[in-house]
Protein backbone atom coordinates (compact mmCIF):
# COMPACT_ATOMS: atom_id res chain seq x y z
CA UNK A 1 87.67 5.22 -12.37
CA UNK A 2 86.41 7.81 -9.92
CA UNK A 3 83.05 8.87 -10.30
CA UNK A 4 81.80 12.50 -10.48
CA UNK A 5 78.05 12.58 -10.14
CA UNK A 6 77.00 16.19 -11.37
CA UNK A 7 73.51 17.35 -10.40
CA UNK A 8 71.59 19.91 -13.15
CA UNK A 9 72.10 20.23 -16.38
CA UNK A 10 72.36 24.38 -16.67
CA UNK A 11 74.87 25.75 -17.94
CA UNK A 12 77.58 25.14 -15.21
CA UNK A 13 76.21 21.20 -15.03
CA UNK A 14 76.44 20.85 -18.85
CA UNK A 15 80.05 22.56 -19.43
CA UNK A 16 81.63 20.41 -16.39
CA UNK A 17 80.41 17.76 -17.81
CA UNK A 18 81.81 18.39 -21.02
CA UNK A 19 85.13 19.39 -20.09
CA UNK A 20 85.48 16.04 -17.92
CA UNK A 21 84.16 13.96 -21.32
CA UNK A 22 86.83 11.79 -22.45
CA UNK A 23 88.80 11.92 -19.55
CA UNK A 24 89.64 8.85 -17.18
CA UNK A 25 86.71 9.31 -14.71
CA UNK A 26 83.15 7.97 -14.94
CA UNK A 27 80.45 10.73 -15.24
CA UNK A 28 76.79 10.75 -13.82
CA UNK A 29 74.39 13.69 -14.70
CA UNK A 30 71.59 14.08 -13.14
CA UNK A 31 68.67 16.38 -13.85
CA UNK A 32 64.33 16.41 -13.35
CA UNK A 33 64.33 17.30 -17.16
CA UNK A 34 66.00 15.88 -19.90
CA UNK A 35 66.94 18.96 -21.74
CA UNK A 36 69.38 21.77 -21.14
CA UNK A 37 67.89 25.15 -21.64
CA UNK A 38 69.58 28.38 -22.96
CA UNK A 39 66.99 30.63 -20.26
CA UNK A 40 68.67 34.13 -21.82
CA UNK A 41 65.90 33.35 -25.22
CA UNK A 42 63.20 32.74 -22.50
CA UNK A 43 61.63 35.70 -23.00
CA UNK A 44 61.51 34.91 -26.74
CA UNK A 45 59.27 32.02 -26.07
CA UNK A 46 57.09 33.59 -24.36
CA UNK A 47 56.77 36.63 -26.59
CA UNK A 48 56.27 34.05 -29.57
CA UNK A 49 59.20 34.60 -31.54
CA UNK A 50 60.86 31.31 -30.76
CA UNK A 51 59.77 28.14 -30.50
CA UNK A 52 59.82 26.25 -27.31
CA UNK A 53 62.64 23.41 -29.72
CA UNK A 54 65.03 26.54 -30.39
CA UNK A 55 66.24 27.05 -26.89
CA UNK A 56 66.70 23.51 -25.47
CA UNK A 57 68.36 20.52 -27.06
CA UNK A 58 68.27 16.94 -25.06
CA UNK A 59 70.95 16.45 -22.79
CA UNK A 60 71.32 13.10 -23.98
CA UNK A 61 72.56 13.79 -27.30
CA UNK A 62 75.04 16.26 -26.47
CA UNK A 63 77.20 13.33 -24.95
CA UNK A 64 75.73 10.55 -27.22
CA UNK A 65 79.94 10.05 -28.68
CA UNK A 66 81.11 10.50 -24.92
CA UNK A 67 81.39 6.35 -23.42
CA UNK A 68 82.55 8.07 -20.19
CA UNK A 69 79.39 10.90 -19.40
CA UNK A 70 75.86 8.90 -18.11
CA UNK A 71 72.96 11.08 -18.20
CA UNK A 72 69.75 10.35 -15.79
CA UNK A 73 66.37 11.84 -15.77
CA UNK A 74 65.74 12.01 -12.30
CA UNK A 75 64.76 14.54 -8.93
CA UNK A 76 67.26 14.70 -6.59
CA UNK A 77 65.98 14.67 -2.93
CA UNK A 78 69.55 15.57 -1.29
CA UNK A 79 72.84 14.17 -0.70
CA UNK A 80 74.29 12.50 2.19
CA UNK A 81 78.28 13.64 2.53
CA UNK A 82 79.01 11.14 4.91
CA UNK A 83 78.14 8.15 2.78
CA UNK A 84 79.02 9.65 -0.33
CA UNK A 85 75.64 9.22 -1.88
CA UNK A 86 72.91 11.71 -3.74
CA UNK A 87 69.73 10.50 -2.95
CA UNK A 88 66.89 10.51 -5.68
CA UNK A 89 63.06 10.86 -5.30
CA UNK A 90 62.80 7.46 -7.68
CA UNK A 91 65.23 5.73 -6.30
CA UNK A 92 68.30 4.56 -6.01
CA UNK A 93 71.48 6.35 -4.42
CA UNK A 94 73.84 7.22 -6.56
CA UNK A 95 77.61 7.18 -5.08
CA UNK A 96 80.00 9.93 -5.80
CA UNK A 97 83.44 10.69 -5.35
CA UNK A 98 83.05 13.74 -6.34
CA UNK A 99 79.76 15.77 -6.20
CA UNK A 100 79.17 18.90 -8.33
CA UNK A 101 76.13 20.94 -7.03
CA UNK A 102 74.30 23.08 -10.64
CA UNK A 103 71.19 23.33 -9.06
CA UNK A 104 70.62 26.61 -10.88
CA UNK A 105 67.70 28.92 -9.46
CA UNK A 106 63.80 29.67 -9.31
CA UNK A 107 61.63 33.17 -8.38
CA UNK A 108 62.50 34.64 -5.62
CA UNK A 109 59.13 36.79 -4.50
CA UNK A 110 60.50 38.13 -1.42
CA UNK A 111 57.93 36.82 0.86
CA UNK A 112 55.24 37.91 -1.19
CA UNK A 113 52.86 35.19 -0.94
CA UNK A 114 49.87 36.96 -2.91
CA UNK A 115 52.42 37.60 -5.58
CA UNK A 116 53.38 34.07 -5.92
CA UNK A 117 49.96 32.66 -6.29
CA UNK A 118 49.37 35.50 -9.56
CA UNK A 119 52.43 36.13 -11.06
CA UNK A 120 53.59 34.73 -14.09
CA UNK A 121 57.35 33.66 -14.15
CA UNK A 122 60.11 33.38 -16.62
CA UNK A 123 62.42 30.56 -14.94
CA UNK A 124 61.78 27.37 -17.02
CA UNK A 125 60.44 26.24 -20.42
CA UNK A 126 56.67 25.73 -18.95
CA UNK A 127 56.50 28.84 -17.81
CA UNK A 128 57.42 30.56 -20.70
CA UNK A 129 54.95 28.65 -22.67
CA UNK A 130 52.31 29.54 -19.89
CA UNK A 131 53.04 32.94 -19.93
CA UNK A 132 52.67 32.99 -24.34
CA UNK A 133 49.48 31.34 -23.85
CA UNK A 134 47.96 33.80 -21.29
CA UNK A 135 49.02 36.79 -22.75
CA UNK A 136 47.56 35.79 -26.47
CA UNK A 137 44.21 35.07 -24.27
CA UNK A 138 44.32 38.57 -23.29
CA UNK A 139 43.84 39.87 -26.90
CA UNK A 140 41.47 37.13 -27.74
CA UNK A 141 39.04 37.56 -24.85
CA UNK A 142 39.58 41.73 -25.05
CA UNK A 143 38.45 41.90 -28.77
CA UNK A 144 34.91 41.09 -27.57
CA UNK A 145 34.72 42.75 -23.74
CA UNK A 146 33.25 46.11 -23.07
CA UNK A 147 35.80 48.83 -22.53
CA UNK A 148 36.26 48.22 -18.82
CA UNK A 149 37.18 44.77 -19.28
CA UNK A 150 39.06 45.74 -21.85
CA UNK A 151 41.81 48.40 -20.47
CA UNK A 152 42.63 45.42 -17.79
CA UNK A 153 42.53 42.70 -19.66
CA UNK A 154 45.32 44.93 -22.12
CA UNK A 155 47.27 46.00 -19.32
CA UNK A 156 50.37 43.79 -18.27
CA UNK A 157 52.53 45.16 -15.43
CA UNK A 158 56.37 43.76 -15.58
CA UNK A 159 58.18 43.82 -12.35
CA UNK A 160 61.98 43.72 -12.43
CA UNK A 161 64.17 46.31 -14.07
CA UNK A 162 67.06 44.30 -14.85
CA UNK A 163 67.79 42.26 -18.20
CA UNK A 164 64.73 40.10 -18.01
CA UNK A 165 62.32 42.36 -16.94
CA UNK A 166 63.58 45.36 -20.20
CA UNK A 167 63.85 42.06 -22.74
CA UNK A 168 60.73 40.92 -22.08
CA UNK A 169 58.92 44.11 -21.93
CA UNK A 170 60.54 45.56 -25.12
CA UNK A 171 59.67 41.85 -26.61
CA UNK A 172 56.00 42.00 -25.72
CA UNK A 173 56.20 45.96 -26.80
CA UNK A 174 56.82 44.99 -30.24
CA UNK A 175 54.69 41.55 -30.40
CA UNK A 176 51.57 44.61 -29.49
CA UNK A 177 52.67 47.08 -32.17
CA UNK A 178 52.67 43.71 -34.78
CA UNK A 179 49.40 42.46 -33.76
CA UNK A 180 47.26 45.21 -32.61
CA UNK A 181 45.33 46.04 -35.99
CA UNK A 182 46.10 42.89 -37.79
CA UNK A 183 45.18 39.93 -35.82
CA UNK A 184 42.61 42.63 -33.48
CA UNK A 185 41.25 45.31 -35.83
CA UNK A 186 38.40 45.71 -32.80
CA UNK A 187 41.66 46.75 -30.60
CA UNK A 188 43.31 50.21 -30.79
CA UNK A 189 47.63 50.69 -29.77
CA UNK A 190 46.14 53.11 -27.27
CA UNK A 191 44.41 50.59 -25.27
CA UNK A 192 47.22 48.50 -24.40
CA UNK A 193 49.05 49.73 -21.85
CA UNK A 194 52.56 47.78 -20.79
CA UNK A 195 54.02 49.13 -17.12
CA UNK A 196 57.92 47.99 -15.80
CA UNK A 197 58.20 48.49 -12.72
CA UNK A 198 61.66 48.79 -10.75
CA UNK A 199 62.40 49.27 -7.51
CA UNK A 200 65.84 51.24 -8.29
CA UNK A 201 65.93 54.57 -9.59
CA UNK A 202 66.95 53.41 -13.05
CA UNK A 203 66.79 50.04 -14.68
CA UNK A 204 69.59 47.61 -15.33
CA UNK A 205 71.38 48.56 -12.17
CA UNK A 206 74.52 46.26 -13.22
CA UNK A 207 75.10 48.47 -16.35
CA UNK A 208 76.45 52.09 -16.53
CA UNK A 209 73.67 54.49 -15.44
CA UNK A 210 74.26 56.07 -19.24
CA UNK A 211 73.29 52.60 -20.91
CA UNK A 212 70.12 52.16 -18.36
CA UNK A 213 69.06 55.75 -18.98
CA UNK A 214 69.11 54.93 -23.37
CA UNK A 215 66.93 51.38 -22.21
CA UNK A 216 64.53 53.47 -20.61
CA UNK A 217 63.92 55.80 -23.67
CA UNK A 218 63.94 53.04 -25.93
CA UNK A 219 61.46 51.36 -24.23
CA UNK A 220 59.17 54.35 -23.58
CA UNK A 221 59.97 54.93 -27.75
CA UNK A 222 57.97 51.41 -27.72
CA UNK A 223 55.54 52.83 -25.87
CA UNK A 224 55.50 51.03 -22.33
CA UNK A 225 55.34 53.25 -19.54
CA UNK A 226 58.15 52.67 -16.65
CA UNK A 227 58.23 53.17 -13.03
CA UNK A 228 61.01 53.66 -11.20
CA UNK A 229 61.56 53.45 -7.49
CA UNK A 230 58.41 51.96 -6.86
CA UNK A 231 57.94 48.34 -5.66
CA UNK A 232 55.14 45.89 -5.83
CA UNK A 233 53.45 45.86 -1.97
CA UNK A 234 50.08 43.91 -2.24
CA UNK A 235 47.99 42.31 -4.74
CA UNK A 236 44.01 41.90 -4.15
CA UNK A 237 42.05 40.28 -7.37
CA UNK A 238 43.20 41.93 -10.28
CA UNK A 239 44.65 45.23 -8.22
CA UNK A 240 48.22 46.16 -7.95
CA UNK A 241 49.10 48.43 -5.09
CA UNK A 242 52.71 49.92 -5.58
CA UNK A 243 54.53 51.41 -2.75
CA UNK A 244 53.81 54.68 -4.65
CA UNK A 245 50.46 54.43 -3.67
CA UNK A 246 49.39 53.62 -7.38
CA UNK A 247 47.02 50.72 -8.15
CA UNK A 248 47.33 49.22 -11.22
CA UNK A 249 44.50 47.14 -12.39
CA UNK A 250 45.49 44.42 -14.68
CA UNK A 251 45.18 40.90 -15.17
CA UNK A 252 48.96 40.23 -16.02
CA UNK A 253 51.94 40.20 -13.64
CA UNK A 254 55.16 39.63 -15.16
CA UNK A 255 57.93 38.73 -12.00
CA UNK A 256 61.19 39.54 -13.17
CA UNK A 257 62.34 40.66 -10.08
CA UNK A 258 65.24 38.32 -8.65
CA UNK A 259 65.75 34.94 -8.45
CA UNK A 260 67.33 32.72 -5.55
CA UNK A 261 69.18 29.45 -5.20
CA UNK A 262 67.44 26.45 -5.65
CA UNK A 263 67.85 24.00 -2.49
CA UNK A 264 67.97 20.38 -2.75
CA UNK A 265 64.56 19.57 -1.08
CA UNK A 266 66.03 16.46 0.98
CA UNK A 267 68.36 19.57 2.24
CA UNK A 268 71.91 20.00 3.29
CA UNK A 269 73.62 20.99 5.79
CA UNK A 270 76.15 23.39 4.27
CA UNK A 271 76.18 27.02 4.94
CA UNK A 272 74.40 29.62 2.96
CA UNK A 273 74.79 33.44 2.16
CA UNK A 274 71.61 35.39 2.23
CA UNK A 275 70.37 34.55 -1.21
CA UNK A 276 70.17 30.75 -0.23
CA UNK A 277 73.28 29.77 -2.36
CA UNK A 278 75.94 27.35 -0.60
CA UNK A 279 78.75 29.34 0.59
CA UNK A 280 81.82 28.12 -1.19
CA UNK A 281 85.80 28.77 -0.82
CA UNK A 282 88.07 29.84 -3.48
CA UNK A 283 88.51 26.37 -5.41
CA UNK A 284 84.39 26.13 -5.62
CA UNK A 285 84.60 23.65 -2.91
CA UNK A 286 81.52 23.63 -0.16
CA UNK A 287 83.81 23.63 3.39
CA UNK A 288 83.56 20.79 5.44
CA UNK A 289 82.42 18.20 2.71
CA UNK A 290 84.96 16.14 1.40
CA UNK A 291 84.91 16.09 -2.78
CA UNK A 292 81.70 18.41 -2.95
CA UNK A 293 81.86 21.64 -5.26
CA UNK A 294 79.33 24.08 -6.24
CA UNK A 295 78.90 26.49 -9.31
CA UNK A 296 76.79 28.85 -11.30
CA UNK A 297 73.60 29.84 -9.14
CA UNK A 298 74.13 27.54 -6.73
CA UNK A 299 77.29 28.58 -5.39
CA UNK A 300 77.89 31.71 -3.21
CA UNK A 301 81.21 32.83 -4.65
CA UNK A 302 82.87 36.06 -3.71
CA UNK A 303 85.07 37.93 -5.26
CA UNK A 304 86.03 41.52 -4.61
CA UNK A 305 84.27 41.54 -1.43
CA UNK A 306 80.69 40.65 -2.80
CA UNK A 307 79.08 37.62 -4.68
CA UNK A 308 79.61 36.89 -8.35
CA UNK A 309 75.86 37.61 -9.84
CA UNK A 310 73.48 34.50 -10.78
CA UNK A 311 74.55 34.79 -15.18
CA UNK A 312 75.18 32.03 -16.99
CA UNK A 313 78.80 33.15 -18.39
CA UNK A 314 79.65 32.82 -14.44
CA UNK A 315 78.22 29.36 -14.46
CA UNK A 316 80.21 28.19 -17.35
CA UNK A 317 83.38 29.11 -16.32
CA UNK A 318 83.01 28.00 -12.38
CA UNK A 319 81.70 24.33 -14.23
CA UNK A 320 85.04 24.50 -16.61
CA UNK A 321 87.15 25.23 -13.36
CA UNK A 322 85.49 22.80 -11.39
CA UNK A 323 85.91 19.92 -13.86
CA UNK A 324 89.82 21.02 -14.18
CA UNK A 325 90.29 20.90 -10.29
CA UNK A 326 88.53 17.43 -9.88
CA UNK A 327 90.88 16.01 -13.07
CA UNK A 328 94.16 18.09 -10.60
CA UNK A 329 92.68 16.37 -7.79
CA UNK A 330 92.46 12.46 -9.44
CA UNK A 331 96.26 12.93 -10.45
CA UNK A 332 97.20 14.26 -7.08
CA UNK A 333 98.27 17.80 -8.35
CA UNK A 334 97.26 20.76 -6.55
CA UNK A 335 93.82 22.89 -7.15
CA UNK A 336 93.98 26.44 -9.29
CA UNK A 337 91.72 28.64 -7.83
CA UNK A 338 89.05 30.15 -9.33
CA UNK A 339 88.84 34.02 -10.85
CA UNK A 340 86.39 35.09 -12.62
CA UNK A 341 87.19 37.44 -15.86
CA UNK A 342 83.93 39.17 -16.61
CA UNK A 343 83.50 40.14 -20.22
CA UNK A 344 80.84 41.65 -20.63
CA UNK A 345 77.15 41.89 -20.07
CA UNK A 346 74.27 42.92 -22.44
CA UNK A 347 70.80 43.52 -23.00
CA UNK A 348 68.57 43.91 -25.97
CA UNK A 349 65.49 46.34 -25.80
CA UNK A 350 64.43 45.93 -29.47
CA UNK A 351 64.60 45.74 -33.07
CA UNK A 352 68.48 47.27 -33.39
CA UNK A 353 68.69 48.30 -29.97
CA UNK A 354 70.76 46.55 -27.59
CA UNK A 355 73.46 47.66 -24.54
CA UNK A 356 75.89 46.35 -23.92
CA UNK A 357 79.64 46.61 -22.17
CA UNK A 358 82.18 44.73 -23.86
CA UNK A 359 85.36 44.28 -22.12
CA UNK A 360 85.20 47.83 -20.77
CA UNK A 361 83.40 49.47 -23.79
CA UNK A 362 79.84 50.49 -23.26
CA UNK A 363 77.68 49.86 -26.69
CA UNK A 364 74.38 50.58 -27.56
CA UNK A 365 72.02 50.75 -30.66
CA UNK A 366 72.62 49.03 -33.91
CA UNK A 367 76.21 48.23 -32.62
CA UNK A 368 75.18 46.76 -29.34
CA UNK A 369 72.45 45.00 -30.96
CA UNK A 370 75.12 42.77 -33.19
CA UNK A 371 76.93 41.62 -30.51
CA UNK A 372 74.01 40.59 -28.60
CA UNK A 373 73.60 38.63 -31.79
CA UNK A 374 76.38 37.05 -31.79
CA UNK A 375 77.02 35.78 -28.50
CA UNK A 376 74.15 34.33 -28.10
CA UNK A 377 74.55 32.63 -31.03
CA UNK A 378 77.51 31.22 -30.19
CA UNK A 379 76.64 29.71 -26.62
CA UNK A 380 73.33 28.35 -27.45
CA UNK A 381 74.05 24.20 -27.89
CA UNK A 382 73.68 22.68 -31.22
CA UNK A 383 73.67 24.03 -34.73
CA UNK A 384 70.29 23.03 -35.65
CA UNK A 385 69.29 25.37 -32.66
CA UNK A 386 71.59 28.11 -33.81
CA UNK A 387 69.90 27.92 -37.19
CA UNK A 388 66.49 27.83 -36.06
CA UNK A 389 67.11 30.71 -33.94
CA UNK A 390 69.03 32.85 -36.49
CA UNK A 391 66.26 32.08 -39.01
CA UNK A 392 63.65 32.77 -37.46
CA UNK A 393 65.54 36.63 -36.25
CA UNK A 394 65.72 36.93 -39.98
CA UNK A 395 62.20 36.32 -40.58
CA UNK A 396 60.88 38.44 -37.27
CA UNK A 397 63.29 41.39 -38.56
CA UNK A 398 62.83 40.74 -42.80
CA UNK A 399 58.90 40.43 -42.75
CA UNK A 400 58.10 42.40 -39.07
CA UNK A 401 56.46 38.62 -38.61
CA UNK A 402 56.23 36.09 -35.31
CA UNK A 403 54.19 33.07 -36.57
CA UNK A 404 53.92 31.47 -33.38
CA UNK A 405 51.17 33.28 -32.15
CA UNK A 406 49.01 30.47 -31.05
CA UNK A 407 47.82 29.74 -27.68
CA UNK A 408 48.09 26.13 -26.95
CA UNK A 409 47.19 25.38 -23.06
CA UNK A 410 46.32 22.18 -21.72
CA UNK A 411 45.80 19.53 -23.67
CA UNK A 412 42.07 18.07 -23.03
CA UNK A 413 41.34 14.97 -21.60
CA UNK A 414 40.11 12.63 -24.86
CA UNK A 415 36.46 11.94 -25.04
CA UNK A 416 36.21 8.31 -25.40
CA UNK A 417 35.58 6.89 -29.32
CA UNK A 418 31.76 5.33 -29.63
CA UNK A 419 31.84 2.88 -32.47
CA UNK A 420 29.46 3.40 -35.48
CA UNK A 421 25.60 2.54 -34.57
CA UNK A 422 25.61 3.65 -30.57
């Protein structure tokens, strides 16, 4: 059978390769973790209403009744066209006839190399745990410091206006207002100060100015403080200059601010638009390279005269097309091209507060906030994920409770065992 060797396990990886299981080809997926991970709950993680387990399920038992879908746990190093190969960091090659690129996407700091060394991300599952454990520090090591210490050890400065950026910033508004006076009765609301910065002149520029204007107020409602049209232009120590002028002393930088393709790091030479994704024709195909498609972050699709944005509904339906094409292409049918059919996006700020535009419809409040619900949901893989999530919603919005305030960090190096007498 012909073999389609897939590489990531995102969201446009993990639906190609589910559309193609079954069907008479043979099926390689390849990814450096061995989990897929619904990155819209990030946030939740890292704001400790989720636990790491509720927003990734192993790759391997998705396609555990599918003989035709192979899954490997391995970094790809690049891929070599001309013999029809992907080359891996471990070893071996794996052949291909066809090659489906799902690379996905990492921070994109703009050239801001200070940034980059500070910031704390929200791309991946150790990050998010990273960024739970660092913030929960905060309080713990503030609860004893003299008030200088204090106001910047409480203040945490998110940069990035879009969805990721408001979630996480209304997330960590209401984690405060929950554990400011129980867990730290030495620490006052007042002192704990939560700044999102955008460069734009209103936040979630993808959404009708209307529904960004009702984020901001929400948010402010929360009481975290935003800045608009400002940008992040130099960090020294624990000081934030703005392009304002403004410095913002604080030991927590949230990035939020854009992400960009991730490139294979053995490379390849394919063309690339400006945000480093492969540049792509309208059957997902990379031009010039026999059998090779790309999809979701990693391909540069336009449509409408500019590129389709880096979501995962995008992702899922390029990996669906993508899988069709390559089943066209084994029976010698012709290709469908691809067209996207956007419908929606969303955004949650807080407890009943969500906006949202539906198929046209702007929503927002209680409304907006149940069908954020429910697609998410829906798309996150597995049932015992989609319980564990929706329980533990129930028990954040039933008992105003996140249990999974701990800090965890790395685990210490064992201190070897004396036996009894030494």
């Amino acid at each position: 059978m012909p073999r389609v060797v897939i590489v990531g396990a995102g969201f446009g990886g993990l639906h190609c390769a589910k559309r193609l299981a079954g069907k008479p080809v043979e099926v390689l997926l390849l990814d450096r973790r061995n989990y897929h991970l619904f990155t819209p709950l990030l946030y939740q993680v890292a704001s400790s209403l989720l636990n790491a387990s509720d927003i990734a399920y192993p790759v391997r038992a998705v396609f555990r009744r599918s003989r035709n879908v192979a899954f490997r746990m391995a970094t790809v190093a690049g891929a070599d066209p001309a013999r029809r190969v992907v080359r891996t960091v471990e070893g071996p090659d794996e052949p291909y006839d066809y090659l489906v690129l799902a690379t996905g996407a990492r921070a994109n700091y703009f050239g801001l190399d200070a940034v980059e060394s500070v910031a704390q991300g929200l791309n991946d599952l150790p990050s998010a745990l990273r960024l739970r454990d660092h913030v929960l520090s905060r309080f713990e090591a503030a609860a004893t410091a003299s008030a200088p210490d204090r106001r910047r050890l409480l203040t945490f400065l998110v940069v990035g206006g879009g969805p990721t950026g408001v979630e996480y910033a209304g997330a960590l508004a209401e984690l405060v207002k929950l554990i400011v006076g129980w867990d730290y009765p030495t620490i006052h609301r007042s002192e704990v100060r939560i700044v999102l910065v955008e460069g734009a002149d209103r936040l979630l520029g993808t959404f009708p100015p209307a529904l960004g204007a009702d984020a901001r107020r929400r948010l402010e409602r929360l009481g975290a403080t935003v800045r608009l049209g400002a940008m992040v232009r130099s960090v020294a120590g624990h000081q934030v200059t703005l392009s304002s002028g403004e410095v913002i002393e604080a030991e927590t930088l949230v990035w939020a601010a854009g992400v960009r393709a991730e490139s294979l790091e053995g490379g390849l030479a394919a063309p690339r638009s400006r945000s480093g994704r492969l540049m792509v024709d309208g059957y997902l195909r990379v031009p010039d390279m026999d059998g090779v498609f790309a999809v979701g972050d990693a391909a540069a699709f336009v449509q409408d005269g500019r590129e389709i944005a880096m979501l995962s509904r995008p992702a899922i339906e390029q990996g669906f097309s993508v899988a069709e094409n390559i089943l066209r292409a084994v029976r010698g049918a012709a290709l469908r091209p691809f067209r996207y059919r956007d419908p929606g996006i969303m955004a949650i700020v807080g407890r009943n507060a969500a906006v949202a535009v539906v198929r046209g419809v702007s929503l927002k409040g209680w409304i907006g906030w149940w069908a954020w619900l429910g697609v998410h949901l829906y798309f996150l893989i597995g049932f015992r994920n989609r319980l564990a999530a929706l329980l533990g919603w129930a028990w954040n919005y039933v008992f105003y409770d996140r249990p999974i305030r701990f800090v965890v960090g790395p685990s210490p190096r064992p201190s070897p065992v004396r036996e009894r007498g030494d």
